[in-house]
N, C-alpha and C. Protein backbone atom coordinates (compact mmCIF):
# COMPACT_ATOMS: atom_id res chain seq x y z
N UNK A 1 0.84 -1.17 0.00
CA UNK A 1 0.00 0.00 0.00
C UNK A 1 0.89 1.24 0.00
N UNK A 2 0.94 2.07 -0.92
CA UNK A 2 1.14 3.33 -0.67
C UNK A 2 1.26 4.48 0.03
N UNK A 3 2.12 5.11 0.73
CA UNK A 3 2.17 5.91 1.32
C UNK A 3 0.58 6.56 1.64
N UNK A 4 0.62 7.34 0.34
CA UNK A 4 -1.06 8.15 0.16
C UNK A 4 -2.77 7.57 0.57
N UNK A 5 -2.19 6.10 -0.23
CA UNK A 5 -3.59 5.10 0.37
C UNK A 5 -3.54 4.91 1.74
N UNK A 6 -2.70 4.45 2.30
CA UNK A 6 -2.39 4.44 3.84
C UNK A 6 -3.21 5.58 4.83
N UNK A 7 -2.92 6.44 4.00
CA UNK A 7 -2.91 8.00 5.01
C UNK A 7 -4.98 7.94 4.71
N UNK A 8 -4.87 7.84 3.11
CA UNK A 8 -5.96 8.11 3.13
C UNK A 8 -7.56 6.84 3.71
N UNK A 9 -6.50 5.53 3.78
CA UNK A 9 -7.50 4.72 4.58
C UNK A 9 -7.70 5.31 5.97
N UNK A 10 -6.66 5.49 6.77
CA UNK A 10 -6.62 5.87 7.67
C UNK A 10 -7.55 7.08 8.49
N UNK A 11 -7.48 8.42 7.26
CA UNK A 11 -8.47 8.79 7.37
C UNK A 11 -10.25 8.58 7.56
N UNK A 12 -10.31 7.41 6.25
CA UNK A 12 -11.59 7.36 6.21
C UNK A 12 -12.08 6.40 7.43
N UNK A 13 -11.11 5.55 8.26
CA UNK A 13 -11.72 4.95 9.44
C UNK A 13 -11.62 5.27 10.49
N UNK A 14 -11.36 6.73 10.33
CA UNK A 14 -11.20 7.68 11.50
C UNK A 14 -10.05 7.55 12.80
N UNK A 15 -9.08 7.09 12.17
CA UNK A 15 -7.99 7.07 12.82
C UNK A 15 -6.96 8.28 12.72
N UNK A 16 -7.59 9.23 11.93
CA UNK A 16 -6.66 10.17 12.16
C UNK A 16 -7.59 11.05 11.34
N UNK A 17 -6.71 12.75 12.18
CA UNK A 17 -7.97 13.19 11.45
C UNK A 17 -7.04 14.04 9.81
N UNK A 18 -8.37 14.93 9.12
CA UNK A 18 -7.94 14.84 7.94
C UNK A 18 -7.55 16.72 7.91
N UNK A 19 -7.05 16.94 8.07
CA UNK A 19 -6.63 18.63 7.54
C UNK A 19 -7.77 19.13 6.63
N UNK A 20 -8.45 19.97 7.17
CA UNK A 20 -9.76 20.76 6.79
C UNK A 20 -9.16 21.98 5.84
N UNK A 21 -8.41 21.72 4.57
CA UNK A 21 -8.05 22.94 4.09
C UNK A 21 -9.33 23.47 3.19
N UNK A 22 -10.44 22.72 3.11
CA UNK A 22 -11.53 22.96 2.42
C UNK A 22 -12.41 24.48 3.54
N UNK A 23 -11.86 24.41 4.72
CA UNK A 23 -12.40 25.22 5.27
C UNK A 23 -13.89 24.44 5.67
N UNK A 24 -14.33 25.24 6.60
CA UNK A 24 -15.49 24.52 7.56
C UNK A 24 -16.75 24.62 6.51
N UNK A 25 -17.75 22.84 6.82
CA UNK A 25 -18.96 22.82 6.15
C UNK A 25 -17.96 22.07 4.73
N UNK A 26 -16.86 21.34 5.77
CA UNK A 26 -16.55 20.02 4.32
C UNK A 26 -17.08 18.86 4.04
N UNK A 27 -18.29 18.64 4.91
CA UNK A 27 -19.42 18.07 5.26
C UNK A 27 -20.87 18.11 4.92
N UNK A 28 -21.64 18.22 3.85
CA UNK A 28 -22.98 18.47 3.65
C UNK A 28 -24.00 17.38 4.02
N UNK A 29 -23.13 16.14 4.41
CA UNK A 29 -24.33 15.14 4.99
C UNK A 29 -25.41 15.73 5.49
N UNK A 30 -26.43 15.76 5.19
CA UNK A 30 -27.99 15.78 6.07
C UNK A 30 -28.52 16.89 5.74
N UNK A 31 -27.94 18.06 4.67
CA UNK A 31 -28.04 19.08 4.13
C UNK A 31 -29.31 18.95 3.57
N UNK A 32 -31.00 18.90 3.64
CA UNK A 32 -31.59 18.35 2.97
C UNK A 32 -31.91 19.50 1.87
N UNK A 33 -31.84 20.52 2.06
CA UNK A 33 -32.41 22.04 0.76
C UNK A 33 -30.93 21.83 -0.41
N UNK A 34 -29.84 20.85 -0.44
CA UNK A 34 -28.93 20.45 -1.35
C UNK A 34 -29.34 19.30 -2.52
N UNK A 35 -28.52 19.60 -3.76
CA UNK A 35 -29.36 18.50 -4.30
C UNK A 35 -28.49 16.94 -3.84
N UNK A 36 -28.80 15.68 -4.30
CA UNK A 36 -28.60 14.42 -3.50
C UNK A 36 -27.56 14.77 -3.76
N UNK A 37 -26.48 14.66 -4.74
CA UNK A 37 -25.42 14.09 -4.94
C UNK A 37 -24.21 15.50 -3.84
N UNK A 38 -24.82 16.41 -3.66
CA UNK A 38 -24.00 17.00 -3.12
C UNK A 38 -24.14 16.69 -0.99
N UNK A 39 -25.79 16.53 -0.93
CA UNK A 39 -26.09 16.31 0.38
C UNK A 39 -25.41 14.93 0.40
N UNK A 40 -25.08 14.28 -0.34
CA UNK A 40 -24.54 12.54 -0.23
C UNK A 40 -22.47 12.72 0.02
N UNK A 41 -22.29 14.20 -0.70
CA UNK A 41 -20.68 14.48 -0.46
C UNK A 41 -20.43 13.78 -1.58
N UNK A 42 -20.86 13.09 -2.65
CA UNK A 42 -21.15 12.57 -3.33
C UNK A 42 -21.68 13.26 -5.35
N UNK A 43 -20.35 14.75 -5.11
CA UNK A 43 -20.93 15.38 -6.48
C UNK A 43 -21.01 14.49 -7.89
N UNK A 44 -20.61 13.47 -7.92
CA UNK A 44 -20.88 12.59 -9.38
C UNK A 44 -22.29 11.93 -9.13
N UNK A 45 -22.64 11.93 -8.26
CA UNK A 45 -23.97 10.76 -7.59
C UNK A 45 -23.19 9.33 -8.44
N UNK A 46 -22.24 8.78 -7.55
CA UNK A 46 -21.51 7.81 -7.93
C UNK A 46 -22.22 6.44 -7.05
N UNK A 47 -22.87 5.81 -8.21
CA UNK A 47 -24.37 4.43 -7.38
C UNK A 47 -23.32 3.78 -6.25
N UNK A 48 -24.25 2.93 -5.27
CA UNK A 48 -23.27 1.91 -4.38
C UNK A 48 -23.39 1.11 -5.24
N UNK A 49 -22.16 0.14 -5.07
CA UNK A 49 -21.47 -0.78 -5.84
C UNK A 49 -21.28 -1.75 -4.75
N UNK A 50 -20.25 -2.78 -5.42
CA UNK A 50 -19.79 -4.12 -4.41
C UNK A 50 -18.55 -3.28 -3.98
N UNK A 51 -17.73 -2.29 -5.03
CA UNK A 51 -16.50 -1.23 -4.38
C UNK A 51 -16.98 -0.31 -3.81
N UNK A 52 -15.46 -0.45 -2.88
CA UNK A 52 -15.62 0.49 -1.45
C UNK A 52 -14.55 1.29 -2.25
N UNK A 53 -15.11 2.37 -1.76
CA UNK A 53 -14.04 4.00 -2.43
C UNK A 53 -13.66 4.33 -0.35
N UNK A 54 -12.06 4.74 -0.58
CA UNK A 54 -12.18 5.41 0.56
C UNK A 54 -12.81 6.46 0.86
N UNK A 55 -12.97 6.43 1.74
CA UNK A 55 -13.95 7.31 2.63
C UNK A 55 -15.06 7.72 2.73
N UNK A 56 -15.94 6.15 2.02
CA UNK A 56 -17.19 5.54 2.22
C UNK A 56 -17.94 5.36 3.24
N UNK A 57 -19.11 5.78 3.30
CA UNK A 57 -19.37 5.42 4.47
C UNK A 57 -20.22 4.22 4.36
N UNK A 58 -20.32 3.09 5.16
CA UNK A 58 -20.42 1.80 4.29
C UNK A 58 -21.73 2.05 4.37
N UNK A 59 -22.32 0.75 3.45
CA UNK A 59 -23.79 1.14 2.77
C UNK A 59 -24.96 0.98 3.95
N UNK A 60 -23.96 -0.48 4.77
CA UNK A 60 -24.87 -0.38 6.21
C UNK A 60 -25.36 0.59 7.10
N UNK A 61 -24.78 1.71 7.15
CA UNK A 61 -24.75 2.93 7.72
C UNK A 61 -25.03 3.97 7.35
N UNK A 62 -25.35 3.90 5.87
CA UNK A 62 -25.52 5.10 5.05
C UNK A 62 -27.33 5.37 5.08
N UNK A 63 -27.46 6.62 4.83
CA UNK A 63 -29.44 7.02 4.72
C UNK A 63 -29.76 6.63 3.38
N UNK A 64 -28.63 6.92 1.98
CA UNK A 64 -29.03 6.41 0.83
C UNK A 64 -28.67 5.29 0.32
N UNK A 65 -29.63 4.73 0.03
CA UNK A 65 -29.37 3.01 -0.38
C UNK A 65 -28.91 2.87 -1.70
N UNK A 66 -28.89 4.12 -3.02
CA UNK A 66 -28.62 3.93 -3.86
C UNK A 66 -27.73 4.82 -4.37
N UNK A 67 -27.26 5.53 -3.67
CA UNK A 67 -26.16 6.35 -4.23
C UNK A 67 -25.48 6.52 -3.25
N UNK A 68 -23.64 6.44 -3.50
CA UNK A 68 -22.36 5.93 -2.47
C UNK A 68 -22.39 7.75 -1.36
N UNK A 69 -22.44 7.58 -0.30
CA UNK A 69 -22.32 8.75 0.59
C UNK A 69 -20.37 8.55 1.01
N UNK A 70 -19.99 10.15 0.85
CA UNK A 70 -18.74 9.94 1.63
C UNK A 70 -18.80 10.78 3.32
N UNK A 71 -17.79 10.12 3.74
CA UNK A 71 -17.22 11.11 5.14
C UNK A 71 -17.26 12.60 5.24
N UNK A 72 -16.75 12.91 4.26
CA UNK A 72 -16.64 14.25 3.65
C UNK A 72 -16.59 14.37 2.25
N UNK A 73 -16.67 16.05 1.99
CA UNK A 73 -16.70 16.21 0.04
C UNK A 73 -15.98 15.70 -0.55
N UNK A 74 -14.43 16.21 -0.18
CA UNK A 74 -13.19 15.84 -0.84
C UNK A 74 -13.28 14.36 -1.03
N UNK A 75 -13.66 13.48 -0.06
CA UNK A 75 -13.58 12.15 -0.61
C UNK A 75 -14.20 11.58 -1.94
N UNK A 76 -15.65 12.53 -1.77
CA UNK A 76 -16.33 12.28 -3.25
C UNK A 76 -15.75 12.64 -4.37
N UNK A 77 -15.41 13.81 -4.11
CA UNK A 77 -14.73 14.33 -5.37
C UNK A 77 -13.70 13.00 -5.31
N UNK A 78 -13.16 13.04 -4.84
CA UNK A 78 -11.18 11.54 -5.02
C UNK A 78 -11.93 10.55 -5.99
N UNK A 79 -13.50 10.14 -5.41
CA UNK A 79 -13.77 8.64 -5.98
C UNK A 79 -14.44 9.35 -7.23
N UNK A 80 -14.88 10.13 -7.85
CA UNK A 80 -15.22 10.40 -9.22
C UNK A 80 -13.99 10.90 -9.94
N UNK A 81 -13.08 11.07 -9.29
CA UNK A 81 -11.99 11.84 -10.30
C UNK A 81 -11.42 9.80 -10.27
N UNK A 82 -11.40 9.07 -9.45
CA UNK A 82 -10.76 7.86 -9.48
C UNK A 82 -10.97 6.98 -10.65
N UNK A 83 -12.81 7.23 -10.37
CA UNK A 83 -13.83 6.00 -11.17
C UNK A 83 -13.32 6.66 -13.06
N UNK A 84 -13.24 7.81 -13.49
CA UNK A 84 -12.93 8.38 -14.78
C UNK A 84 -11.63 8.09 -14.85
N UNK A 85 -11.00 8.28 -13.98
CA UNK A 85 -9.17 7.51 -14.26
C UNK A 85 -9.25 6.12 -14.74
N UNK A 86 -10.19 5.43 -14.22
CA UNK A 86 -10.30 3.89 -14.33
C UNK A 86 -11.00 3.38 -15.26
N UNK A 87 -11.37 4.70 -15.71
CA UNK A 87 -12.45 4.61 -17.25
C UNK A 87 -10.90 4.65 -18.26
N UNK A 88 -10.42 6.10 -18.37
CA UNK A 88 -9.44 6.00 -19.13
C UNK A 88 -8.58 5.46 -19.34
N UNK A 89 -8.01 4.40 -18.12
CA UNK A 89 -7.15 3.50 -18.19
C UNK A 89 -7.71 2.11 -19.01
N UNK A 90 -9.29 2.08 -19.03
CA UNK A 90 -10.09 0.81 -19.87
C UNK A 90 -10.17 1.30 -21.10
N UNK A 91 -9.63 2.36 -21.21
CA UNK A 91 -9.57 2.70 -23.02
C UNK A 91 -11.23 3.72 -23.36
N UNK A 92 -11.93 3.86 -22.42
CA UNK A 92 -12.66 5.21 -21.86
C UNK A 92 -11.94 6.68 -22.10
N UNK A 93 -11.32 6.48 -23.57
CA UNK A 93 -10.24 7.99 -23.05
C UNK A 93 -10.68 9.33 -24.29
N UNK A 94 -12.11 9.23 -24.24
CA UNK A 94 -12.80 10.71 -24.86
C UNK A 94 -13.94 11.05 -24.15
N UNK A 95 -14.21 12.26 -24.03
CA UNK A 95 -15.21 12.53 -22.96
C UNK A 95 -16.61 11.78 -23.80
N UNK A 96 -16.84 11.72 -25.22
CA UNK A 96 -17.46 10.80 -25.32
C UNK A 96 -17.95 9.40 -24.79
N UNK A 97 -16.37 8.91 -24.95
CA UNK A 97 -16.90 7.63 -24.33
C UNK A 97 -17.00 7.46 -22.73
N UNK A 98 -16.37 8.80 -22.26
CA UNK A 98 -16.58 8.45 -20.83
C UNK A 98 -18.03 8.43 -20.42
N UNK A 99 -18.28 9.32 -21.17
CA UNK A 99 -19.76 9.92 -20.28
C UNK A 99 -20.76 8.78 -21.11
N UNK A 100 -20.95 7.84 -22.20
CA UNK A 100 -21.39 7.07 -22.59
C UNK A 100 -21.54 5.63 -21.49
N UNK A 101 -20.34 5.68 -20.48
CA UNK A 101 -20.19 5.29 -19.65
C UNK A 101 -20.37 5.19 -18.32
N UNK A 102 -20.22 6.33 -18.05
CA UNK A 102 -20.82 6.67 -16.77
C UNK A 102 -22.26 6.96 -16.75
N UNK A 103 -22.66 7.42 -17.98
CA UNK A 103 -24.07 7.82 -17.95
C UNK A 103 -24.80 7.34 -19.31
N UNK A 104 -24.81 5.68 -19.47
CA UNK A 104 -25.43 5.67 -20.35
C UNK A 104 -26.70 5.29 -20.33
N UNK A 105 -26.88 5.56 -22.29
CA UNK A 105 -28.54 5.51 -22.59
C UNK A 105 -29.37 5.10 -22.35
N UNK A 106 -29.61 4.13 -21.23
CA UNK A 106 -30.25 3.04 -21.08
C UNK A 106 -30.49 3.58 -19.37
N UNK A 107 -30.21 4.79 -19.35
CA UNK A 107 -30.77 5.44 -17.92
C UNK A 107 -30.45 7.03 -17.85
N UNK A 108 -30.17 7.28 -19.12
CA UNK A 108 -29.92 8.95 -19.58
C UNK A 108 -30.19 9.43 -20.74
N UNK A 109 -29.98 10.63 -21.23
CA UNK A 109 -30.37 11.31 -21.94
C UNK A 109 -28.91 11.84 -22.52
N UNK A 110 -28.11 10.64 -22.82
CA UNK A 110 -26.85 10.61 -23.09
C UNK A 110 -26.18 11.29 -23.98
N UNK A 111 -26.84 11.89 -25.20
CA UNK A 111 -26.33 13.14 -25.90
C UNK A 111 -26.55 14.31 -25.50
N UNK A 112 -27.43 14.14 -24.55
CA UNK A 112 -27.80 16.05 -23.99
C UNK A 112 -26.72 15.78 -22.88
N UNK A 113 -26.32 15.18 -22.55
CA UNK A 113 -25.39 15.30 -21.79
C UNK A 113 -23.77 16.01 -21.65
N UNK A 114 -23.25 14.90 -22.90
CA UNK A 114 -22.05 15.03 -23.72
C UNK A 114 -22.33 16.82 -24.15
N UNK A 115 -23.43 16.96 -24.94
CA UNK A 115 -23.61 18.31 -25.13
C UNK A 115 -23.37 19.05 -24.43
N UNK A 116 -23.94 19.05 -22.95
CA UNK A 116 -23.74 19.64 -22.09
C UNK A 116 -22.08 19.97 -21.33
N UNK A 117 -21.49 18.92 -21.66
CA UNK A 117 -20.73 19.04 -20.99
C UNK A 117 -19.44 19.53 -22.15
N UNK A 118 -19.75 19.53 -23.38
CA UNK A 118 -18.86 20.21 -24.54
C UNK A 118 -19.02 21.94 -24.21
N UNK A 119 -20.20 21.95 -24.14
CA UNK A 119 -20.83 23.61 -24.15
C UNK A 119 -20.13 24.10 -23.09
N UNK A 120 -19.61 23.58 -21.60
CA UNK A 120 -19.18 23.64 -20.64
C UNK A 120 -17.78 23.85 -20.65
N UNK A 121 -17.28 23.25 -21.34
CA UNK A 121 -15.28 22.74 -20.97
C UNK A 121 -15.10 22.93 -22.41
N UNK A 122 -15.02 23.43 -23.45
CA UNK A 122 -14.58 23.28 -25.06
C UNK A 122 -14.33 22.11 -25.32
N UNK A 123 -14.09 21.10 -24.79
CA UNK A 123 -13.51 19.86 -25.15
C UNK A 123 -14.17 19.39 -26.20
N UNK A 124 -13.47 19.08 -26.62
CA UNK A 124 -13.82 18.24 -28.33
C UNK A 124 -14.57 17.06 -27.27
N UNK A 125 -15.63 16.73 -28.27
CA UNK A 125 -16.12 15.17 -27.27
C UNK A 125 -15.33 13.52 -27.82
N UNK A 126 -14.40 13.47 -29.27
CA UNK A 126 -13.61 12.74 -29.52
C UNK A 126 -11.79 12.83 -29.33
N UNK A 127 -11.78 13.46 -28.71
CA UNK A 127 -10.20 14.10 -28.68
C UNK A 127 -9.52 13.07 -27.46
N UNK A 128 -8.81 12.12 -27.35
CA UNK A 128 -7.83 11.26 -26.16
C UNK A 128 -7.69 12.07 -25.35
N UNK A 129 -7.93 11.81 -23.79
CA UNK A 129 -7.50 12.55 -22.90
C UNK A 129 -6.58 11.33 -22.20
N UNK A 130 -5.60 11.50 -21.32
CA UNK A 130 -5.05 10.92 -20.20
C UNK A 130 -5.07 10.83 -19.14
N UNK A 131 -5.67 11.73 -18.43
CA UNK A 131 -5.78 12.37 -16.91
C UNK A 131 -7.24 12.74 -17.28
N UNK A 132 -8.01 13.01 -16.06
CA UNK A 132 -9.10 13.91 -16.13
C UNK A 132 -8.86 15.58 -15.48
N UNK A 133 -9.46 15.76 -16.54
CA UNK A 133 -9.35 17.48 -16.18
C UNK A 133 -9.95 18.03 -15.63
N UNK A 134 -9.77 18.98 -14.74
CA UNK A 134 -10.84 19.70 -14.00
C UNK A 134 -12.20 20.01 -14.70
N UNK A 135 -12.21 20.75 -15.67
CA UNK A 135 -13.13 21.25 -16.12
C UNK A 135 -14.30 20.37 -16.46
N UNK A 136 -13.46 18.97 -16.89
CA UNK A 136 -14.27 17.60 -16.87
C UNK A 136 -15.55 17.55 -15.68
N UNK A 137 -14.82 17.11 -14.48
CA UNK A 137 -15.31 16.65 -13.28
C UNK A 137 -16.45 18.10 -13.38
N UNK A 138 -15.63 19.02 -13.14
CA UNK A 138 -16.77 20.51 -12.93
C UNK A 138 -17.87 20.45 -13.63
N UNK A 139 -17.65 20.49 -15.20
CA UNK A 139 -19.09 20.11 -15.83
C UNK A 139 -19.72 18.82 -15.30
N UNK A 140 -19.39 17.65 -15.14
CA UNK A 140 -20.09 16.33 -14.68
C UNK A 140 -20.36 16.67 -13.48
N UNK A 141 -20.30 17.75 -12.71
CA UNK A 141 -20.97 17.76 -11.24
C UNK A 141 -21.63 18.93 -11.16
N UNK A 142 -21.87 19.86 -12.35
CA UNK A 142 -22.83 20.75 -12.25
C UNK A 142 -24.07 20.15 -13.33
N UNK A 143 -23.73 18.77 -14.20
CA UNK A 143 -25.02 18.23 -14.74
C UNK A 143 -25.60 17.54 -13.86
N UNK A 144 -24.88 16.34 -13.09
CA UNK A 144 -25.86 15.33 -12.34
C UNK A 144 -26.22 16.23 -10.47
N UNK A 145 -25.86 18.05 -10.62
CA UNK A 145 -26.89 18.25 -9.57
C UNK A 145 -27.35 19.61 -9.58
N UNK A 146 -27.69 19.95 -10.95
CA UNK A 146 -27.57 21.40 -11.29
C UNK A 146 -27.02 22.22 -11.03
N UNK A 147 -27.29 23.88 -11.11
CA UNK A 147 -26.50 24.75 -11.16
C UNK A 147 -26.52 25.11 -9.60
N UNK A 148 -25.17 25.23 -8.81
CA UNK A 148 -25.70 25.98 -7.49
C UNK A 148 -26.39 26.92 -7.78
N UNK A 149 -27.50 27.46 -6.34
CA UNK A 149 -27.94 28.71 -6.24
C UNK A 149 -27.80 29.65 -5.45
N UNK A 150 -26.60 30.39 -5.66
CA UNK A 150 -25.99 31.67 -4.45
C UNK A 150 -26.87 32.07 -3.24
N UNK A 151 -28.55 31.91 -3.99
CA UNK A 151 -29.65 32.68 -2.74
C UNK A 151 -29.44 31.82 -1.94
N UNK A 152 -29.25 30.71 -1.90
CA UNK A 152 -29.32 29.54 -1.08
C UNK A 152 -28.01 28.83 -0.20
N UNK A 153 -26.85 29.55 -0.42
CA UNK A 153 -25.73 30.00 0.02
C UNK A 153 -24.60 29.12 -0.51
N UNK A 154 -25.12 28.60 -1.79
CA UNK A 154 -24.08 27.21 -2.25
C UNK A 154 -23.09 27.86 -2.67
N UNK A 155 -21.90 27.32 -2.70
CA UNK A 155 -20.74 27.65 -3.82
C UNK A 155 -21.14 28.01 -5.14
N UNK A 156 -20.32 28.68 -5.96
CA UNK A 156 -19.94 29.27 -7.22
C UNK A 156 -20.25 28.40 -8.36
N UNK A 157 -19.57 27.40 -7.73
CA UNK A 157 -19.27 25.65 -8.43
C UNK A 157 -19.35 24.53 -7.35
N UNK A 158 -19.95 23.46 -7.80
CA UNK A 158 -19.72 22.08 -7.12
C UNK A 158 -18.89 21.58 -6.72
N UNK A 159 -17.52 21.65 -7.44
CA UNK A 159 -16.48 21.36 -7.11
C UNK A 159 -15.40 22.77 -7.69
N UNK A 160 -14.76 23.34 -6.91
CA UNK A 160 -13.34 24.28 -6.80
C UNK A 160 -12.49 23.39 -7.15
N UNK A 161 -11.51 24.40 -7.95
CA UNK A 161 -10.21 23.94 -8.28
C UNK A 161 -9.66 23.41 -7.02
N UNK A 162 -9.43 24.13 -5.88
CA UNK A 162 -8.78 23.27 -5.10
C UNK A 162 -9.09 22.42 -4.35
N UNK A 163 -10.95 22.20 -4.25
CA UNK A 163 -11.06 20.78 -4.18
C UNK A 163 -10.53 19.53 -5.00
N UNK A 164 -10.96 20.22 -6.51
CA UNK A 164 -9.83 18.73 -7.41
C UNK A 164 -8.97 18.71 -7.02
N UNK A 165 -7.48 19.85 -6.58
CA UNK A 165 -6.20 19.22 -6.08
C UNK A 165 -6.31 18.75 -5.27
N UNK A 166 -7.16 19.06 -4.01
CA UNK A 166 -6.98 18.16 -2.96
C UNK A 166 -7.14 16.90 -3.03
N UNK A 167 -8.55 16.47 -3.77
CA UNK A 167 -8.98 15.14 -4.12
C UNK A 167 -7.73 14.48 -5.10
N UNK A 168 -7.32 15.06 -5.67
CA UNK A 168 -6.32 14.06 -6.74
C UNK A 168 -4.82 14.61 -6.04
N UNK A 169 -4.42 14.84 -4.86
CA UNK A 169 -3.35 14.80 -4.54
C UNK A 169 -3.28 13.53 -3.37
N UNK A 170 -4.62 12.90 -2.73
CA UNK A 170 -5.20 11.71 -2.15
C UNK A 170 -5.32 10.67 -2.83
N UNK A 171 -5.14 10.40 -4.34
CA UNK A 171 -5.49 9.57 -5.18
C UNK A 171 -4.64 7.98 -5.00
């Protein structure tokens, strides 16, 4: 195990605690005026699975039975920036085919999507990527929980740049 996995299991079973550089309210569990995937810490609304993402909170314990809740944000963000790494490493490597993937037709509206998320980030929707890019994750977490709404005191964006570093410096 890795240095990083180490630290970051460790975290998620509460053996140590985690440096709050997100600043306070890195936590939206139970948030109910949020939409799910963000009240879940959970901005991809990434389903439960038979995989455990660190800093899961296991499904036994969780309020939603169908979509994975984390400890905190940053963890969600780690496991959607993870699950698209693990896309692109399966040869998943155009935002086409990612999002064909993560969100396909057979439970979406899978070209308004891709659309959506071209109109969002310029990205060509056939162009090889290697890494996922911010702008990626940002559009995929302002489609599956709409747009924040300032009156309502949300962030700017779903996910901040320096939430992605944080989350992919945990990876």
């Amino acid at each position: 195990m890795k240095a990083k996995e180490a630290i970051a299991l460790a975290v998620a079973l509460g053996l140590i605690a985690w440096p709050r550089r997100s600043g306070p309210g890195v936590s939206y569990l139970g948030r109910s005026d949020l939409p799910r995937g963000v009240r879940n810490n959970n901005p991809g609304n990434i389903r439960v699975t038979s995989d455990r993402w660190v800093g899961q909170i296991p499904p036994s314990q969780a309020t939603d039975p169908d979509f994975a809740q984390f400890r905190n944000y940053i963890f969600g963000v780690r496991a959607m920036i993870k699950l698209l790494n693990n896309y692109i490493a399966a040869g998943y490597n155009t935002v086409a085919k990612i999002i064909n993937r993560y969100a396909p037709p057979s439970e979406n509206d899978t070209s308004a999507y891709i659309n959506f998320v071209i109109q969002q980030t310029g990205l060509n929707p056939n162009q090889q990527i290697s890494s996922v890019p911010y702008l990626l994750i940002k559009a995929m977490a302002t489609k599956e929980n709409g747009y924040p709404k300032p009156e309502r005191g949300d962030p700017p964006t779903w996910i901040s740049l320096q939430q992605f570093n944080e989350a992919e410096s945990i990876l």
